[in-house]
Protein backbone atom coordinates (compact mmCIF):
# COMPACT_ATOMS: atom_id res chain seq x y z
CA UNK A 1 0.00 0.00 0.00
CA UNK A 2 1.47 3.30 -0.72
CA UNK A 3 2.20 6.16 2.14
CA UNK A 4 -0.24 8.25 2.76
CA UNK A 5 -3.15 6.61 0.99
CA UNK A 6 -5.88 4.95 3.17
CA UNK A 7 -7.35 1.80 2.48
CA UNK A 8 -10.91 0.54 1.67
CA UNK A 9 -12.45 0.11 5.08
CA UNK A 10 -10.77 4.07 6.18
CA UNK A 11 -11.11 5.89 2.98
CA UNK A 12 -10.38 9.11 3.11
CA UNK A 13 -13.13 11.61 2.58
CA UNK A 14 -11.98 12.00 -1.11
CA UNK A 15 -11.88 8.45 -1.85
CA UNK A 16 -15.25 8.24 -0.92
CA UNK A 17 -16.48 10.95 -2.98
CA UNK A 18 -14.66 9.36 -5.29
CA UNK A 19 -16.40 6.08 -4.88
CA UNK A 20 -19.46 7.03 -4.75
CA UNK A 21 -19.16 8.91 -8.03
CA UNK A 22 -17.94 5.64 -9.76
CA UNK A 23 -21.31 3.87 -7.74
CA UNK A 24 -23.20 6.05 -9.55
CA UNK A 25 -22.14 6.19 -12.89
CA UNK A 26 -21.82 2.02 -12.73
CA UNK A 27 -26.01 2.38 -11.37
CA UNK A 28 -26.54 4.98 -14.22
CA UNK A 29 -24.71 3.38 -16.97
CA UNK A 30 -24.92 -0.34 -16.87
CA UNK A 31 -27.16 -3.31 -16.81
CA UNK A 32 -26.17 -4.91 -13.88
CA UNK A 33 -28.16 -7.49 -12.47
CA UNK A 34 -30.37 -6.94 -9.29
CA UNK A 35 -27.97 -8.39 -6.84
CA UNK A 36 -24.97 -6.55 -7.74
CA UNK A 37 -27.46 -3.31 -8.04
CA UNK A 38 -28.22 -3.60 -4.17
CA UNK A 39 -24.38 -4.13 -3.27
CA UNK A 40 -23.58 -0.84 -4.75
CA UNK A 41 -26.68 0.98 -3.27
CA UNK A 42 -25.62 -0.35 0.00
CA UNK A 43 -22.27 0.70 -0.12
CA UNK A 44 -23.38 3.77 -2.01
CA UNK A 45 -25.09 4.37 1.51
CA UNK A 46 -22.60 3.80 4.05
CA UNK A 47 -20.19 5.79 1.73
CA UNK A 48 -22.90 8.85 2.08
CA UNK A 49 -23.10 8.32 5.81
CA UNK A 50 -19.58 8.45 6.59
CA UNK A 51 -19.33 11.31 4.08
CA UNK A 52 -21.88 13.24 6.09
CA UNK A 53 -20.27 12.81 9.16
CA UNK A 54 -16.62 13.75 7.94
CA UNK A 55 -18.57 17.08 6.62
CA UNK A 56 -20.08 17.29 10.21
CA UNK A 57 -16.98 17.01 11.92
CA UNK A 58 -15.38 19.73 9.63
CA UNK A 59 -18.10 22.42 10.05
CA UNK A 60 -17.56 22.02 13.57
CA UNK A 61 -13.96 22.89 13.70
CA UNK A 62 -14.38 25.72 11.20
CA UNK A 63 -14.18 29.24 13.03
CA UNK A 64 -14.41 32.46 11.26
CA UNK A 65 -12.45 35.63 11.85
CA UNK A 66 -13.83 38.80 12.28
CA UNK A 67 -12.07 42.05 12.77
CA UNK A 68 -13.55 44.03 15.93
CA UNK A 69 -13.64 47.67 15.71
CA UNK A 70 -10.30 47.96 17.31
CA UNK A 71 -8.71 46.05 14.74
CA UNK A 72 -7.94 42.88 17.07
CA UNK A 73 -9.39 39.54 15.53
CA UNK A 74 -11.81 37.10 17.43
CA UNK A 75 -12.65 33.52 16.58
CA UNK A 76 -15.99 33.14 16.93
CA UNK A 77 -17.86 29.23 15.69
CA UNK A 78 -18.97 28.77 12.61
CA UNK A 79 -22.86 29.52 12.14
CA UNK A 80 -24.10 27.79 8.98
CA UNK A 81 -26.44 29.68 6.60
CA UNK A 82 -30.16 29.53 6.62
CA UNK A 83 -31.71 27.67 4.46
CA UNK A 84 -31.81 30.03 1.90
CA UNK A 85 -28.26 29.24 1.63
CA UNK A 86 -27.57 33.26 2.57
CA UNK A 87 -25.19 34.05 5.54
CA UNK A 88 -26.36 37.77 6.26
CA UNK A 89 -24.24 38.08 8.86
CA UNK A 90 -20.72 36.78 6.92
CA UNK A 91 -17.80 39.16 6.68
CA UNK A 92 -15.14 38.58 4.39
CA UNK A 93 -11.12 39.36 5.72
């Protein structure tokens, strides 16, 4: 196995983007009999769910600067954006 890369049962997040991608298209493309059909989708699954959770994880850490008037910086969490998908109250540096 090379350095760095992960293997099938710890992907990293890419490799499961990755995978999934390749699920899809083999789904979308292909006749593939029933059976191997509900492999994919279950793996197709788990890949989503552990996707969702590495994305979780992330927004968590993710703190945004803002400048105060004095021209300090404080980190304040990460707020996502309503569902409109506007932040009104995000300030770029």
């Amino acid at each position: 196995m090379k350095a760095g890369k992960k293997d099938a049962a710890n992907p990293s997040f890419e490799q499961a983007i990755q995978r999934l991608e390749k699920i899809v298209a083999d789904m979308e493309g292909a006749e593939l009999p029933l059976e191997d059909v509900l492999k994919r989708y279950e793996e197709g699954t788990r890949l989503v769910r552990f996707c969702t959770a590495k994305l979780d994880e992330a927004e968590k850490k993710i703190e945004i600067l803002q400048k105060k008037a004095d021209g300090s910086v404080k980190l304040e969490p990460f707020e996502p954006a309503d569902k409109t998908g506007e932040d009104k109250d995000a300030k770029l540096l």
